[in-house]
PDB file of N, CA and C in Angstrom:
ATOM      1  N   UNK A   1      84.977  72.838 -34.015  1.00  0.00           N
ATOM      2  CA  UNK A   1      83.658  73.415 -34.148  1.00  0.00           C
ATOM      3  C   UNK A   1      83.771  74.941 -34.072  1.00  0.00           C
ATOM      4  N   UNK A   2      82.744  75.574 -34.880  1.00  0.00           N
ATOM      5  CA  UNK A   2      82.839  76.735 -35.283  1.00  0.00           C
ATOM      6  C   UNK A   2      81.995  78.005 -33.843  1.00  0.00           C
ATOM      7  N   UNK A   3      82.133  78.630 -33.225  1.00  0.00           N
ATOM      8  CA  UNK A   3      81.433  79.197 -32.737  1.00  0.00           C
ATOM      9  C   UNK A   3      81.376  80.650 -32.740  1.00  0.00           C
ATOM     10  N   UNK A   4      79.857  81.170 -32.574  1.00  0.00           N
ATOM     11  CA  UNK A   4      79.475  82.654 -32.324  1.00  0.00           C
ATOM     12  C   UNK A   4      79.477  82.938 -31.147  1.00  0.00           C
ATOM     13  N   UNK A   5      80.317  84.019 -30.689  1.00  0.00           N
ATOM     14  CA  UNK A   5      80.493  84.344 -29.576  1.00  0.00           C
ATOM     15  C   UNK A   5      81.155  85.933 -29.022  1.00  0.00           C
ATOM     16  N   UNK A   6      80.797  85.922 -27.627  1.00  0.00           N
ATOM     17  CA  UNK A   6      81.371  87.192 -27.034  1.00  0.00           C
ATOM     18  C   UNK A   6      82.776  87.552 -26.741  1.00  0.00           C
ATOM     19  N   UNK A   7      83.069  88.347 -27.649  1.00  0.00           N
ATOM     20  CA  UNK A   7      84.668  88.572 -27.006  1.00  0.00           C
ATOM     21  C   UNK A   7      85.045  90.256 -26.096  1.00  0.00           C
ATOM     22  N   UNK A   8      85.553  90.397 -24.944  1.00  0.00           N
ATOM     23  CA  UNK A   8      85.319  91.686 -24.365  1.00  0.00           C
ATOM     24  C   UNK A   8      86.465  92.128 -24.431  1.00  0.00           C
ATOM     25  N   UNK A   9      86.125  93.950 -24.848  1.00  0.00           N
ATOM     26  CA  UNK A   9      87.174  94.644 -25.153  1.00  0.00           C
ATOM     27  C   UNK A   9      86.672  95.680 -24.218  1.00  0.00           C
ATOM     28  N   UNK A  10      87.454  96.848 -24.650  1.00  0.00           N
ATOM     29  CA  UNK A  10      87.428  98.329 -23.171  1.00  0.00           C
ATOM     30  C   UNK A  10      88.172  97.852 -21.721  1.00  0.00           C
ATOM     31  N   UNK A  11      87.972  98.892 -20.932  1.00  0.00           N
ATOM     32  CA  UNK A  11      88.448  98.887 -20.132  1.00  0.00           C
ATOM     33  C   UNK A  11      87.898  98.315 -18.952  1.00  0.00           C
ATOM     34  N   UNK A  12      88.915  98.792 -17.462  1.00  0.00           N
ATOM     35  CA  UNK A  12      87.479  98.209 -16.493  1.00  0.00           C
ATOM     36  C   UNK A  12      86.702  99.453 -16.309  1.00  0.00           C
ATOM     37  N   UNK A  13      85.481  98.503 -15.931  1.00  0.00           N
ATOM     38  CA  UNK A  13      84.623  99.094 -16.083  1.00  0.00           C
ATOM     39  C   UNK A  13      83.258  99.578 -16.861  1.00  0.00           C
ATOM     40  N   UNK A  14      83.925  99.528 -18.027  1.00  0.00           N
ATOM     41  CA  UNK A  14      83.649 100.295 -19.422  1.00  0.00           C
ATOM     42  C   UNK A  14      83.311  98.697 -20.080  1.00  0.00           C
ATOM     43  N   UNK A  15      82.025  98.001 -20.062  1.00  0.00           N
ATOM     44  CA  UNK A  15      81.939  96.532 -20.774  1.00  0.00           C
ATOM     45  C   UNK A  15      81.494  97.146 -22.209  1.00  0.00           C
ATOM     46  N   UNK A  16      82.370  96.457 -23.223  1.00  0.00           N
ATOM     47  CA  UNK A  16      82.311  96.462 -24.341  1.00  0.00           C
ATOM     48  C   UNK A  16      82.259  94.917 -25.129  1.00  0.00           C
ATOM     49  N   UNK A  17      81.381  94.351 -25.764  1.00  0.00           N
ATOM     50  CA  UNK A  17      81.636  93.217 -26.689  1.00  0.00           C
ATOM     51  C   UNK A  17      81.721  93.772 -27.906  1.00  0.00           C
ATOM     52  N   UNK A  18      82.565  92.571 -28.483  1.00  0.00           N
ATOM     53  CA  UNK A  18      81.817  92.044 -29.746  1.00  0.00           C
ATOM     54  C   UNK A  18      81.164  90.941 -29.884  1.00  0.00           C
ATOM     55  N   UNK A  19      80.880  90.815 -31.000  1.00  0.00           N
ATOM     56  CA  UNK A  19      80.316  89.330 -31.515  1.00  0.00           C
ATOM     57  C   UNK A  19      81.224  88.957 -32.546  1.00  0.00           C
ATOM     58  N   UNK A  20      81.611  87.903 -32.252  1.00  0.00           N
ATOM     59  CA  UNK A  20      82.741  87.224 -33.244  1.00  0.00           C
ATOM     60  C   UNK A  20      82.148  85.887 -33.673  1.00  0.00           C
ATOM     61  N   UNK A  21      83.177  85.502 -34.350  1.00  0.00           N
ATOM     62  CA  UNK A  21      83.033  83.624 -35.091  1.00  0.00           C
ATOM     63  C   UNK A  21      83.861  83.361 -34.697  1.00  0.00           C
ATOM     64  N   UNK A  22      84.574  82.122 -33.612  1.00  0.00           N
ATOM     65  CA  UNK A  22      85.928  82.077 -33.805  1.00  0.00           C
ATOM     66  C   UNK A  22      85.562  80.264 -33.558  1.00  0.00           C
ATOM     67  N   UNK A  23      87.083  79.920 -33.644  1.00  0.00           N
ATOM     68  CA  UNK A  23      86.749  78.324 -33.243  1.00  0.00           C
ATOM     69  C   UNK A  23      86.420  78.055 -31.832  1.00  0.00           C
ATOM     70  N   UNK A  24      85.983  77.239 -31.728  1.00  0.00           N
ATOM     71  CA  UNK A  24      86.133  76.999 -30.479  1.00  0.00           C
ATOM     72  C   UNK A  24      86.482  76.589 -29.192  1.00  0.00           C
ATOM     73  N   UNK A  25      88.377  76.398 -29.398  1.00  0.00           N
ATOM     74  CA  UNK A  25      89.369  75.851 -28.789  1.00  0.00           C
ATOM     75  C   UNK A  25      90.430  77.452 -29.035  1.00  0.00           C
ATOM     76  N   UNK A  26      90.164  78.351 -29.420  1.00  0.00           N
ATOM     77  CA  UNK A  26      90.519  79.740 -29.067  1.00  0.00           C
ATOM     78  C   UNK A  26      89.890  80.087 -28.137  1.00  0.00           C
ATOM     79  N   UNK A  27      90.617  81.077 -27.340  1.00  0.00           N
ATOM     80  CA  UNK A  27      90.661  82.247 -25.921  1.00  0.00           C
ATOM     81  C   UNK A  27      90.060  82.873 -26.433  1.00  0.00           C
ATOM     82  N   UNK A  28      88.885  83.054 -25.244  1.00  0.00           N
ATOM     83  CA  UNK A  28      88.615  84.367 -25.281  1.00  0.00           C
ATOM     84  C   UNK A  28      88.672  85.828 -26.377  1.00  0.00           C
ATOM     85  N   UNK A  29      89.564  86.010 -25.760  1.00  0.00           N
ATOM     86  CA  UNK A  29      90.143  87.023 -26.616  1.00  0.00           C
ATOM     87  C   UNK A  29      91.549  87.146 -27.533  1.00  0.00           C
ATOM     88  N   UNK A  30      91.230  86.149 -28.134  1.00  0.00           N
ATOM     89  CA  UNK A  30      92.313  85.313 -29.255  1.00  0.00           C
ATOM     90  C   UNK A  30      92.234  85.694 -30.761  1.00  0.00           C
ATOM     91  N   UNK A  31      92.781  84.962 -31.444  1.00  0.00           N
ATOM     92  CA  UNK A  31      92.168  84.552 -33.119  1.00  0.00           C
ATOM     93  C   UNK A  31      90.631  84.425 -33.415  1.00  0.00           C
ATOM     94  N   UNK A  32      90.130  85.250 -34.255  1.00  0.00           N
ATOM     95  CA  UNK A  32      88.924  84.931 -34.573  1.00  0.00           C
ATOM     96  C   UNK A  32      88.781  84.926 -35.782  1.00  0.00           C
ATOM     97  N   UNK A  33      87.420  84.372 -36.727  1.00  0.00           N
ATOM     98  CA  UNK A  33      87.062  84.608 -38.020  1.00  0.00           C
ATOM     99  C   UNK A  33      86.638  85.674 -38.305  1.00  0.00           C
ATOM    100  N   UNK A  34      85.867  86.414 -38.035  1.00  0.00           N
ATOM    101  CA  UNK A  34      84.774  87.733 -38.520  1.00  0.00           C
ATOM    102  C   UNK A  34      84.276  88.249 -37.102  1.00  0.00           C
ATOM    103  N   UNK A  35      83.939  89.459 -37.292  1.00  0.00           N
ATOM    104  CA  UNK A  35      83.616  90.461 -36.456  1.00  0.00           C
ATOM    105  C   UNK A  35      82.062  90.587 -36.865  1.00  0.00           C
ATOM    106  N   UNK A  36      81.307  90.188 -35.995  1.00  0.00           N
ATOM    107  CA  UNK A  36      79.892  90.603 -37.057  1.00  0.00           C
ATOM    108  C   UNK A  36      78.692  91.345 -35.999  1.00  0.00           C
ATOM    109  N   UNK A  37      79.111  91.759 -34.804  1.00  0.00           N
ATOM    110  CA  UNK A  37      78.303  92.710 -34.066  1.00  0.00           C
ATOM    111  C   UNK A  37      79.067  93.437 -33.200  1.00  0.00           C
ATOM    112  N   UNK A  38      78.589  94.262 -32.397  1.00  0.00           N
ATOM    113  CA  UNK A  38      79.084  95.160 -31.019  1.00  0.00           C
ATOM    114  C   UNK A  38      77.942  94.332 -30.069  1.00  0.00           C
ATOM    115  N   UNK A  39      78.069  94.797 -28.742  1.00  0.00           N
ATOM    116  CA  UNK A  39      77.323  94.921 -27.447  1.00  0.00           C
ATOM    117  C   UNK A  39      77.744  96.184 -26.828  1.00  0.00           C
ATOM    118  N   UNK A  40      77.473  97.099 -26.255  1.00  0.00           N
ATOM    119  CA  UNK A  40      77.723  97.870 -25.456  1.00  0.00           C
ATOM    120  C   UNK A  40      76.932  97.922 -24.217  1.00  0.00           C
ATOM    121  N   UNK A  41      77.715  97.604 -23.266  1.00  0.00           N
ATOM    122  CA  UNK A  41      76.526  98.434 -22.018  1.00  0.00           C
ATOM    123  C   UNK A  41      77.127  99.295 -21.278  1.00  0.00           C
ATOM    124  N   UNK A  42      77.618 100.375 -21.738  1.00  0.00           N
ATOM    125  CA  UNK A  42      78.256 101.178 -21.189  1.00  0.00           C
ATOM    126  C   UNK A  42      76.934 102.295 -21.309  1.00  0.00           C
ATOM    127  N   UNK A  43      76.097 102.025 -21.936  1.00  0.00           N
ATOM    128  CA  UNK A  43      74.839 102.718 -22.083  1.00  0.00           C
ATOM    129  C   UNK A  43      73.457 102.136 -21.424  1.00  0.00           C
ATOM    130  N   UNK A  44      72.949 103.213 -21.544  1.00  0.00           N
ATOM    131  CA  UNK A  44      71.469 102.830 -20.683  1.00  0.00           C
ATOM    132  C   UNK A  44      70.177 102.720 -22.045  1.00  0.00           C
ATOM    133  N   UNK A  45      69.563 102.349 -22.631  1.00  0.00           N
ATOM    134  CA  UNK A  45      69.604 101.188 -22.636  1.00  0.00           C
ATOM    135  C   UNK A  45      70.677 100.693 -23.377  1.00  0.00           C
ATOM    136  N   UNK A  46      71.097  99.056 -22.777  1.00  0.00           N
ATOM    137  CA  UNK A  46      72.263  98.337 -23.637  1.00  0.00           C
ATOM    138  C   UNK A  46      72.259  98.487 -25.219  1.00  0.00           C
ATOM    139  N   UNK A  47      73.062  98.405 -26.153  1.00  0.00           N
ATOM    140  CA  UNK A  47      72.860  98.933 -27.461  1.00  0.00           C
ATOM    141  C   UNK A  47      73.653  97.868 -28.059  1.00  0.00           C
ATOM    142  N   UNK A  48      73.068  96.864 -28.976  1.00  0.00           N
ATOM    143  CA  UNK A  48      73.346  95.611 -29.234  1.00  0.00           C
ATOM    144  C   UNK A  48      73.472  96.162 -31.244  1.00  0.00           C
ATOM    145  N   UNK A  49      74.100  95.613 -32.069  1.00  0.00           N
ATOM    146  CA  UNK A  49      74.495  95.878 -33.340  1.00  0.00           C
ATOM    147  C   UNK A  49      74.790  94.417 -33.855  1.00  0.00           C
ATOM    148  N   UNK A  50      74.006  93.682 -34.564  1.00  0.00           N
ATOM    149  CA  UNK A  50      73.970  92.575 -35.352  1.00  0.00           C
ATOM    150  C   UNK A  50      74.043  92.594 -36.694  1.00  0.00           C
ATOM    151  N   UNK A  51      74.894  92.323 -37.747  1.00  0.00           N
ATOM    152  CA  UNK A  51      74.788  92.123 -38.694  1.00  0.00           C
ATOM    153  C   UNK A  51      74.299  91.085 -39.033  1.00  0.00           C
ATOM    154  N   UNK A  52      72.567  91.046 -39.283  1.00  0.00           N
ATOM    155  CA  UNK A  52      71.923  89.229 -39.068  1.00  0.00           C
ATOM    156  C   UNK A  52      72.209  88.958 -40.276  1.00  0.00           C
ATOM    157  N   UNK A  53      72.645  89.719 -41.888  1.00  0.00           N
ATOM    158  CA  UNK A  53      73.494  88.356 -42.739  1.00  0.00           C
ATOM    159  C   UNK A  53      74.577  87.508 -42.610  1.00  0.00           C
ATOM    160  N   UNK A  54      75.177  88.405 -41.608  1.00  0.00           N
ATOM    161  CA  UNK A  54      76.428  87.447 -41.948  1.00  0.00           C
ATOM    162  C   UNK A  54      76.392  86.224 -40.677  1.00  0.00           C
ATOM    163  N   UNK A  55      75.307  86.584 -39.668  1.00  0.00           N
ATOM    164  CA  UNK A  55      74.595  85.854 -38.434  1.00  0.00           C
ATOM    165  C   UNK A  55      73.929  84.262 -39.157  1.00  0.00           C
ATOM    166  N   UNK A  56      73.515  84.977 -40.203  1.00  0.00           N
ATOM    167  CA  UNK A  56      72.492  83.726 -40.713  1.00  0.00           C
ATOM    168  C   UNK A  56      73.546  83.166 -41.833  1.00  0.00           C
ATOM    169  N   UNK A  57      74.639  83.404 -42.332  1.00  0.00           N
ATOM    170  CA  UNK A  57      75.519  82.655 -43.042  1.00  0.00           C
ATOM    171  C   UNK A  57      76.617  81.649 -42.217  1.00  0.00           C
ATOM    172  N   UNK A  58      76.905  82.273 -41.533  1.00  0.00           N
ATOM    173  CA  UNK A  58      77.848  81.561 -39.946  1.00  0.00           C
ATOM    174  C   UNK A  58      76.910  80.146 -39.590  1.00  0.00           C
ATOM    175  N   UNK A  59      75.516  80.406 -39.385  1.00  0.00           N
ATOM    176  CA  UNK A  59      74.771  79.477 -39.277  1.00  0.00           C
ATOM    177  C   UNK A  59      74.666  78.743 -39.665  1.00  0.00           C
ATOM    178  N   UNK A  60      73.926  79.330 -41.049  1.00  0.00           N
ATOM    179  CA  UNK A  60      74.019  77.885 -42.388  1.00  0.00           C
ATOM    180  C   UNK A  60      75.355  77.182 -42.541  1.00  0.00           C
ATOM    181  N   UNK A  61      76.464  77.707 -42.104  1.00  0.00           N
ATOM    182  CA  UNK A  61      77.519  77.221 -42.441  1.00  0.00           C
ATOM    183  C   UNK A  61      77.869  75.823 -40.980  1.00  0.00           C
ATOM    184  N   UNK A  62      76.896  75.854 -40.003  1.00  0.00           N
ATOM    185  CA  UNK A  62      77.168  74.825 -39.014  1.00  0.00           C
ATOM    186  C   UNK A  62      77.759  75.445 -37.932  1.00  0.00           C
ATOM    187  N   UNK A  63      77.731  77.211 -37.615  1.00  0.00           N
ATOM    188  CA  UNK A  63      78.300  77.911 -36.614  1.00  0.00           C
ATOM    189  C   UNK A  63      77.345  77.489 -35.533  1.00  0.00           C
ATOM    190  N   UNK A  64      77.763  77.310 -34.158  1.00  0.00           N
ATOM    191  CA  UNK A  64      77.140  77.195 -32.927  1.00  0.00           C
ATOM    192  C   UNK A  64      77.165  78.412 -32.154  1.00  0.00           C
ATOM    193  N   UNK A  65      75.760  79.458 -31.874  1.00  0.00           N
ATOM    194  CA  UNK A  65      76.162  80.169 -31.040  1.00  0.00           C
ATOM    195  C   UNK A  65      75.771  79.750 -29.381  1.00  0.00           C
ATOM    196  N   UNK A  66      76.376  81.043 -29.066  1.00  0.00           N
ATOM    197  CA  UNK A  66      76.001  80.367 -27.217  1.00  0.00           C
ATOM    198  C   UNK A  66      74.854  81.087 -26.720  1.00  0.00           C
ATOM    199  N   UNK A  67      74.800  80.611 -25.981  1.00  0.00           N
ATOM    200  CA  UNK A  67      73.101  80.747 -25.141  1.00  0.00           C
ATOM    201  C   UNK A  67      72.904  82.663 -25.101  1.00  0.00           C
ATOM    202  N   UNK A  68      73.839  83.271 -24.843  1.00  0.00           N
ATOM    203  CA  UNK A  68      73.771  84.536 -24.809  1.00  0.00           C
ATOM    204  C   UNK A  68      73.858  85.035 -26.230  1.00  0.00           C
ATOM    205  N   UNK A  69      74.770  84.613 -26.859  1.00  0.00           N
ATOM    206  CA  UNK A  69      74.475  85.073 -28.183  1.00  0.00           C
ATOM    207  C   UNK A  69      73.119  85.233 -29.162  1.00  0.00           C
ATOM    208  N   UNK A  70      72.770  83.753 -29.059  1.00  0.00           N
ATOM    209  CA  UNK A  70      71.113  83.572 -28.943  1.00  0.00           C
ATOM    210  C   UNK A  70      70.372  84.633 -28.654  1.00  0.00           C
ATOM    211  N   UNK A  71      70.228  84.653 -27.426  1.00  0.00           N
ATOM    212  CA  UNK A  71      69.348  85.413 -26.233  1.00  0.00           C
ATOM    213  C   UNK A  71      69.027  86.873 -27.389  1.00  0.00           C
ATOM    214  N   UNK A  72      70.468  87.672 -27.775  1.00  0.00           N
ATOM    215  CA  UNK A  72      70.902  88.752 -28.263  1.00  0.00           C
ATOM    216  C   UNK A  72      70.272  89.073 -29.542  1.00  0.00           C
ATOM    217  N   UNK A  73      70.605  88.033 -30.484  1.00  0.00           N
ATOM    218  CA  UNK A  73      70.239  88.058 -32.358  1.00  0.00           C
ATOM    219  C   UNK A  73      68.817  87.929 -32.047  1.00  0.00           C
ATOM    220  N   UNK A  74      67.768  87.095 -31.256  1.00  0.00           N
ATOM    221  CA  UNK A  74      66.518  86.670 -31.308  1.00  0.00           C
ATOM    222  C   UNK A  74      65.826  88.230 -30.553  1.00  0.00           C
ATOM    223  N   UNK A  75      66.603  89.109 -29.686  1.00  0.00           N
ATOM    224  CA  UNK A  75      66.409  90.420 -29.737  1.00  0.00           C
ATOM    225  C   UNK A  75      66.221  91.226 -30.395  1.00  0.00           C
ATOM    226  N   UNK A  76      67.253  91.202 -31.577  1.00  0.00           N
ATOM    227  CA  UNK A  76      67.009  92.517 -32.119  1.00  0.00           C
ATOM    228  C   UNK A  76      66.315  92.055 -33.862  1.00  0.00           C
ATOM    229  N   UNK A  77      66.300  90.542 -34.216  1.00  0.00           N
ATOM    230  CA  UNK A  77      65.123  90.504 -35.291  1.00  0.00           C
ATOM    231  C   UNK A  77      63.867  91.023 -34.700  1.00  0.00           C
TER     232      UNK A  77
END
């Protein structure tokens, strides 16, 4: 199964995501399909970057995102 999800990069301290596609029997911070947002909260306010086409193609395609991912895309439409 296909999933949308958070993968964290930067340092400590310094929380950085992305938003990836990857399967979902990959790590964390493993192999993924596509790169299709940022998260940052290294800023005040948090600063979230969605590319909702390629959000809504992942989808149609049977991608599962996770509850936070959710939370995120239904933000910034």
């Amino acid at each position: 199964m296909v999933k949308i999800r958070l993968s964290r990069v930067g340092s400590t301290n310094q929380r950085k995501y992305r938003i990836i596609v990857a399967d979902q029997q990959r790590a964390r911070n493993g192999r993924f399909l596509e790169v299709i947002g940022t998260l940052d909260e290294t800023v005040k306010p948090r600063t979230v970057v969605l590319n909702k086409e390629k959000y809504d193609f992942w989808i149609s395609k049977g991608a599962q995102p996770t509850e936070t991912v959710f939370k995120l895309a239904n933000q910034t439409s």
